[in-house]
Protein backbone atom coordinates (compact mmCIF):
# COMPACT_ATOMS: atom_id res chain seq x y z
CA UNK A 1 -54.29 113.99 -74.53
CA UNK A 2 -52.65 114.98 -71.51
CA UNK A 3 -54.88 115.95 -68.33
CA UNK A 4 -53.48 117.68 -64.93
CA UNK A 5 -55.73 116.64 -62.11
CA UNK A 6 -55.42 118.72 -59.27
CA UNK A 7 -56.09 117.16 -55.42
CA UNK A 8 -58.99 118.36 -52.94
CA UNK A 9 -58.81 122.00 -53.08
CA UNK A 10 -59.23 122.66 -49.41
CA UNK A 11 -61.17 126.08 -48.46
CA UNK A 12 -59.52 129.49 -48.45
CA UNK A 13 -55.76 128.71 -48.13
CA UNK A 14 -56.13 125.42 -50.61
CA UNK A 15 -57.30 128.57 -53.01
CA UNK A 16 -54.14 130.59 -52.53
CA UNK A 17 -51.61 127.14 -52.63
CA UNK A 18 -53.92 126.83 -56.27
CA UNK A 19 -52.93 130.48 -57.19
CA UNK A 20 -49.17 130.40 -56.07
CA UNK A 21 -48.65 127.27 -57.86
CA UNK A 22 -50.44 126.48 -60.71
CA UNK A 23 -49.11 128.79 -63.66
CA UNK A 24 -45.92 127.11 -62.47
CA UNK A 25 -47.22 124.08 -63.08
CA UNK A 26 -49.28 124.18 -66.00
CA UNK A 27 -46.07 125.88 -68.00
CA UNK A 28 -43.67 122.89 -67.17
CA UNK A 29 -46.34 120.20 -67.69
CA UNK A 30 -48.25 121.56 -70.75
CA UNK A 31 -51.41 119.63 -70.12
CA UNK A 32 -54.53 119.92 -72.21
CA UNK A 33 -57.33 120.04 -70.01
CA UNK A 34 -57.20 120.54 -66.01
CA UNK A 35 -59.50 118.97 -63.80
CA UNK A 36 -59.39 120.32 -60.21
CA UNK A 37 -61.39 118.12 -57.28
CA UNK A 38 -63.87 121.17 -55.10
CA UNK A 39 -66.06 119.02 -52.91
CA UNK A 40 -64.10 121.19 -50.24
CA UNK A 41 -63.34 124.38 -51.65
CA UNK A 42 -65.59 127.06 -50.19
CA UNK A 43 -65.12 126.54 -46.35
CA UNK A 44 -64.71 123.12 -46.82
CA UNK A 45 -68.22 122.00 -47.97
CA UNK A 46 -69.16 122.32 -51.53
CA UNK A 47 -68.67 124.53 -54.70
CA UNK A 48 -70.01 128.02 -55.02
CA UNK A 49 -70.80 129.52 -58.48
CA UNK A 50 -67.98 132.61 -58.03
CA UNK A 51 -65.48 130.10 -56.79
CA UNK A 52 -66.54 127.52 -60.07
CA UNK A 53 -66.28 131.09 -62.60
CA UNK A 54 -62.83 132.17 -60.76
CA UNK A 55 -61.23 129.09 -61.19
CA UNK A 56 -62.93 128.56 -65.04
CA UNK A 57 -61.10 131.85 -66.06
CA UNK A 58 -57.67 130.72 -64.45
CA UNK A 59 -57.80 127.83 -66.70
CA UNK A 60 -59.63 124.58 -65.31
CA UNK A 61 -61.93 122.75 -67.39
CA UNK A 62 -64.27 120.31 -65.33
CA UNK A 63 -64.91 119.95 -61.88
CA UNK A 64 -65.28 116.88 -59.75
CA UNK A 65 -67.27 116.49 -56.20
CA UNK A 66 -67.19 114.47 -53.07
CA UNK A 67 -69.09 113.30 -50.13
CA UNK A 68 -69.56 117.12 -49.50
CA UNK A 69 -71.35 117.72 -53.07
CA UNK A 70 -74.44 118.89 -51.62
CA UNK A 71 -73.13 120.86 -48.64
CA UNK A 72 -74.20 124.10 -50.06
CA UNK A 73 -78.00 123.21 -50.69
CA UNK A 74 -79.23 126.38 -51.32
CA UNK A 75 -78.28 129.72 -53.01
CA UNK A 76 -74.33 129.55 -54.72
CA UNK A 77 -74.42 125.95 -55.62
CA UNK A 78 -72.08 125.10 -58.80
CA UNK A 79 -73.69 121.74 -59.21
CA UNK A 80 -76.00 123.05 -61.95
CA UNK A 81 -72.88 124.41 -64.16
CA UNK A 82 -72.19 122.36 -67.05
CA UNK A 83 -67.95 121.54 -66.21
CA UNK A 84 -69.09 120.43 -62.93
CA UNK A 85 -69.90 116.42 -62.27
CA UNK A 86 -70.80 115.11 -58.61
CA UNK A 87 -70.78 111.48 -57.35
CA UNK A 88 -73.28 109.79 -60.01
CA UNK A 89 -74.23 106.55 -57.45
CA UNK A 90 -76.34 108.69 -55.81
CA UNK A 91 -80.00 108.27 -55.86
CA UNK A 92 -82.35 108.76 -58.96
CA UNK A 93 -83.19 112.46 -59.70
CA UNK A 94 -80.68 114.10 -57.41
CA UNK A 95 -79.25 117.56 -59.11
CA UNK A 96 -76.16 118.05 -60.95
CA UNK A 97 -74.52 115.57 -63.80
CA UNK A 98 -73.71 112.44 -63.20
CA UNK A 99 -70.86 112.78 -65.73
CA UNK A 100 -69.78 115.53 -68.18
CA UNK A 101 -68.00 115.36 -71.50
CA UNK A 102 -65.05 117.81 -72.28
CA UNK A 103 -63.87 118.58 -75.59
CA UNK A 104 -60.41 118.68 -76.79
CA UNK A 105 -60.29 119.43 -80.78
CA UNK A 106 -62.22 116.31 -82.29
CA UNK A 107 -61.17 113.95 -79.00
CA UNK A 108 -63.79 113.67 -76.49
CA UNK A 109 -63.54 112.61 -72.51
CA UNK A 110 -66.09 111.42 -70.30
CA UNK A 111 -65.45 112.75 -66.70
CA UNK A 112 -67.13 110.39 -64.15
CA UNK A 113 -66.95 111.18 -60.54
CA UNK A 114 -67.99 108.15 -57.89
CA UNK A 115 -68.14 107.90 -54.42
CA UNK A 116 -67.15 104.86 -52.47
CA UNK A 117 -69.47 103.19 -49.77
CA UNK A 118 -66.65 101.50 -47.12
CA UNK A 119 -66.34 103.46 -44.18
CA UNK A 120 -67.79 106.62 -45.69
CA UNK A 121 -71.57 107.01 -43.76
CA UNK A 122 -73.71 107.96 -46.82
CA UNK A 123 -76.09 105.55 -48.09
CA UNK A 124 -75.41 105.66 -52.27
CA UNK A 125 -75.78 103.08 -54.71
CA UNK A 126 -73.38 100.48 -55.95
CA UNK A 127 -70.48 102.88 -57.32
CA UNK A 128 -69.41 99.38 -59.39
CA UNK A 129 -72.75 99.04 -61.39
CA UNK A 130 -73.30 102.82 -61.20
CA UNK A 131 -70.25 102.51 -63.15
CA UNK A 132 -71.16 100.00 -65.69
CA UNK A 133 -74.38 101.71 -66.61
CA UNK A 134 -72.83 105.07 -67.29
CA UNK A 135 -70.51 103.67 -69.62
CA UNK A 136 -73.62 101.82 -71.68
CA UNK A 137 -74.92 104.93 -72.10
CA UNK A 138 -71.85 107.02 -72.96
CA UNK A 139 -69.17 106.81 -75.76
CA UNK A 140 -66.43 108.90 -75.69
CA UNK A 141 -62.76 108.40 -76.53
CA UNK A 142 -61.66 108.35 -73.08
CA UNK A 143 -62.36 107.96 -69.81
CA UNK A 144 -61.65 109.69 -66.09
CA UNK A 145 -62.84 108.07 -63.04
CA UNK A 146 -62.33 110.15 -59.92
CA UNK A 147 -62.93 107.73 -57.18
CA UNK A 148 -63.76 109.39 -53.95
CA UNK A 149 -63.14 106.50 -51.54
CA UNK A 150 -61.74 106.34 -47.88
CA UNK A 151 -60.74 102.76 -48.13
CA UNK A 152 -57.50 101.80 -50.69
CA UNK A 153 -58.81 98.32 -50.80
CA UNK A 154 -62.03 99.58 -52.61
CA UNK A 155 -60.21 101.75 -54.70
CA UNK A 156 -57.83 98.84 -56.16
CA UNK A 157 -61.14 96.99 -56.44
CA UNK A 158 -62.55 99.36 -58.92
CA UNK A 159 -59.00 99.93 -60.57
CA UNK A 160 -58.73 96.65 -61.34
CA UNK A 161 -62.96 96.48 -62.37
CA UNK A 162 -61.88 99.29 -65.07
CA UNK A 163 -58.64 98.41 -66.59
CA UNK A 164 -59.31 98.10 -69.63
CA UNK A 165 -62.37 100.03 -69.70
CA UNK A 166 -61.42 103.30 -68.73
CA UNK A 167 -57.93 105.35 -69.34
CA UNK A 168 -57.50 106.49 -65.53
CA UNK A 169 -58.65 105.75 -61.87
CA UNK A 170 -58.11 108.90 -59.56
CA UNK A 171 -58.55 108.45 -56.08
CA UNK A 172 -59.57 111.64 -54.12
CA UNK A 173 -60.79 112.09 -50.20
CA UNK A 174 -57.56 110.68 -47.42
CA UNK A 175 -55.96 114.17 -48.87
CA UNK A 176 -52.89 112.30 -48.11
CA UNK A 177 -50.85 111.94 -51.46
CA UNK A 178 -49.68 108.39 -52.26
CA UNK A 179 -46.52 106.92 -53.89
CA UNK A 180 -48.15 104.44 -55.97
CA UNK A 181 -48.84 105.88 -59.14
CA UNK A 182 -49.01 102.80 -61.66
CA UNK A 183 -50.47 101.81 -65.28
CA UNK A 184 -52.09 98.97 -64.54
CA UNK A 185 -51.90 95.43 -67.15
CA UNK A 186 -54.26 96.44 -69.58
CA UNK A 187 -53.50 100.34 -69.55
CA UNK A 188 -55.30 102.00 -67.27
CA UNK A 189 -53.59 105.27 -65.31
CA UNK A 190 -53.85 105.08 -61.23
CA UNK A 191 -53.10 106.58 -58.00
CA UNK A 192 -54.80 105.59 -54.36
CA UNK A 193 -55.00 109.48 -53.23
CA UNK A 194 -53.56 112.25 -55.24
CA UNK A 195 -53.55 114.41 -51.90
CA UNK A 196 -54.67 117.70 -51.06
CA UNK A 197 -53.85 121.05 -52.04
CA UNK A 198 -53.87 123.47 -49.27
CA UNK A 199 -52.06 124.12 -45.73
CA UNK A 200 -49.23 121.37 -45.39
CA UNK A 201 -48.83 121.56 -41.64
CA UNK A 202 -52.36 120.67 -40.58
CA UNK A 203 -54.57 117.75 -40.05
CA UNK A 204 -55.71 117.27 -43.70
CA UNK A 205 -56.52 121.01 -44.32
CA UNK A 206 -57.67 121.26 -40.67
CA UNK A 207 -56.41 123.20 -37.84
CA UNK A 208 -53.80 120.90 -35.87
CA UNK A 209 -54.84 121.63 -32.07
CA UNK A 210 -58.89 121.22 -32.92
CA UNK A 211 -57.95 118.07 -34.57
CA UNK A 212 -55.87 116.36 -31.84
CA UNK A 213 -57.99 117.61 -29.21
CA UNK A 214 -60.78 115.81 -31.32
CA UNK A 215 -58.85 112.15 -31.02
CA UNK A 216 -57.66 112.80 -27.76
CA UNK A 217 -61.12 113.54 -26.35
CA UNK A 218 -63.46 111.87 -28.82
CA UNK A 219 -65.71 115.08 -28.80
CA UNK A 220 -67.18 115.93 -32.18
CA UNK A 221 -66.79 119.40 -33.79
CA UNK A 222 -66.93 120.92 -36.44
CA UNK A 223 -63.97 121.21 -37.90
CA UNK A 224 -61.60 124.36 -38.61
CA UNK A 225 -59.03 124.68 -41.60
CA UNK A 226 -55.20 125.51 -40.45
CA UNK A 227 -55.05 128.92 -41.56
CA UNK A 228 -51.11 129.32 -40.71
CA UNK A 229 -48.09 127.26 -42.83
CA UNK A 230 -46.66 126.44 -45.67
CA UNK A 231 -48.45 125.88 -48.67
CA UNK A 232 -48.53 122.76 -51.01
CA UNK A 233 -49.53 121.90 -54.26
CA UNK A 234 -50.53 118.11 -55.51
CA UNK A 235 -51.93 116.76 -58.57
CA UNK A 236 -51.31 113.75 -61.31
CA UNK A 237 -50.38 114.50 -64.84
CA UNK A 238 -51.74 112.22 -67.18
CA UNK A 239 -51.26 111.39 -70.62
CA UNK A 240 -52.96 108.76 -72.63
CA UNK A 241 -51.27 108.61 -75.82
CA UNK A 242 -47.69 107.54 -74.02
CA UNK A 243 -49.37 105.74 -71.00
CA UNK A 244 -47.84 107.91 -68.25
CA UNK A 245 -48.89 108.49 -64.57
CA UNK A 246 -46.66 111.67 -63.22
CA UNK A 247 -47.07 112.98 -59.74
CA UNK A 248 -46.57 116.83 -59.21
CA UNK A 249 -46.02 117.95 -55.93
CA UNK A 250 -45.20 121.75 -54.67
CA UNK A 251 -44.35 123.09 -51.35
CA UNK A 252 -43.22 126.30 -49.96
């Protein structure tokens, strides 16, 4: 089974970088199922139910979420669509699926989306013994983790909590793609941050002046996407019959 996982989609111009690259992509790599993170794909907070459709017909399989999940609270949520899965350590009885299961011929694979709790505000459960209990109650024949984290130190945590457990560890959220894709000692397929897809030139998907002017002063605002640049492309290819992390990265 080989998967493409495809970086935070971010807003508007992450859409169009998605369009000009992925039929590239998906004829070179071949992969079986795509799995593209939204949590910022409609103005930067959520999943809508025409973006979800849209993207569904262009080829992606599953969804994952973020910190942003619930963003859109209200009319043109996607949680409720069955190839979407948020973070499942949040509290008891919150919408959407905690994890979904894809089909590929007579394989199965248990998405799993988590959110980490080190420097990231919202107060969710224990992603480690979220974690363990979804796996109790699940059996597939593999398993994805997307691991939306801020801090690398949690993320190797959990990597190294899985191997063994799981077939691959995807960390989502920095948007800043790393270089250390690895298959860790008992098989498990990782990567800190698989990056973003969107504007290159900008402060993680955001416009460039707003976002200095932010540090420099201190001042919150809400933020702005770069709407001007070159476009880039970034996901992981993974295949777990031949144990292979591969990153793919496009730029205009």
């Amino acid at each position: 089974m080989r998967i493409m996982f495809v970086g935070d989609v971010y807003m508007k111009k992450g859409r169009e970088a998605f369009d000009r690259f992925f039929t590239e992509a998906k004829k070179l790599h071949r992969p079986h199922l795509v799995i593209v993170n939204g949590e910022n794909i409609a103005e930067g907070n959520g999943l809508t139910t025409s973006i979800y459709k849209d993207f569904m017909k262009k080829g992606v399989h599953g969804f994952t979420m973020g910190n942003h999940a619930f963003s859109k609270r209200y009319e043109k949520s996607a949680l409720d669509e069955p190839n979407v899965c948020r973070p499942a350590n949040y509290g008891k009885d919150v919408r959407g699926n905690e994890a979904i299961e894809l089909r590929l011929n007579d394989e199965t694979l248990l998405l799993v989306n988590l959110l980490g709790r080190i420097f990231m505000g919202d107060p969710v459960d224990n992603p480690f013994t979220t974690i363990d209990r979804i796996l109790e109650e699940n059996e597939a024949d593999h398993v994805l983790v997307d691991f939306h984290a801020e801090a690398t130190s949690e993320k190797y945590a959990m990597a190294n909590y899985l191997d063994g457990r799981v077939d691959a560890l995807i960390g989502t959220h920095t948007h800043v793609p790393t270089a250390d894709e690895t298959v860790f000692p008992k098989g498990l397929l990782y990567i800190s941050d698989v990056g973003m897809t969107g504007v290159k030139h900008s402060i993680i998907g955001g416009n460039i002046e707003q976002g200095i002017r932010k540090f420099v002063t201190g001042v919150p605002e809400r933020v702005y996407p770069e709407n001007e640049g070159l476009l880039q492309f970034n996901a992981v290819l993974l295949d777990f019959e031949q144990k292979t992390i591969e990153r793919i990265n496009y730029q205009e």
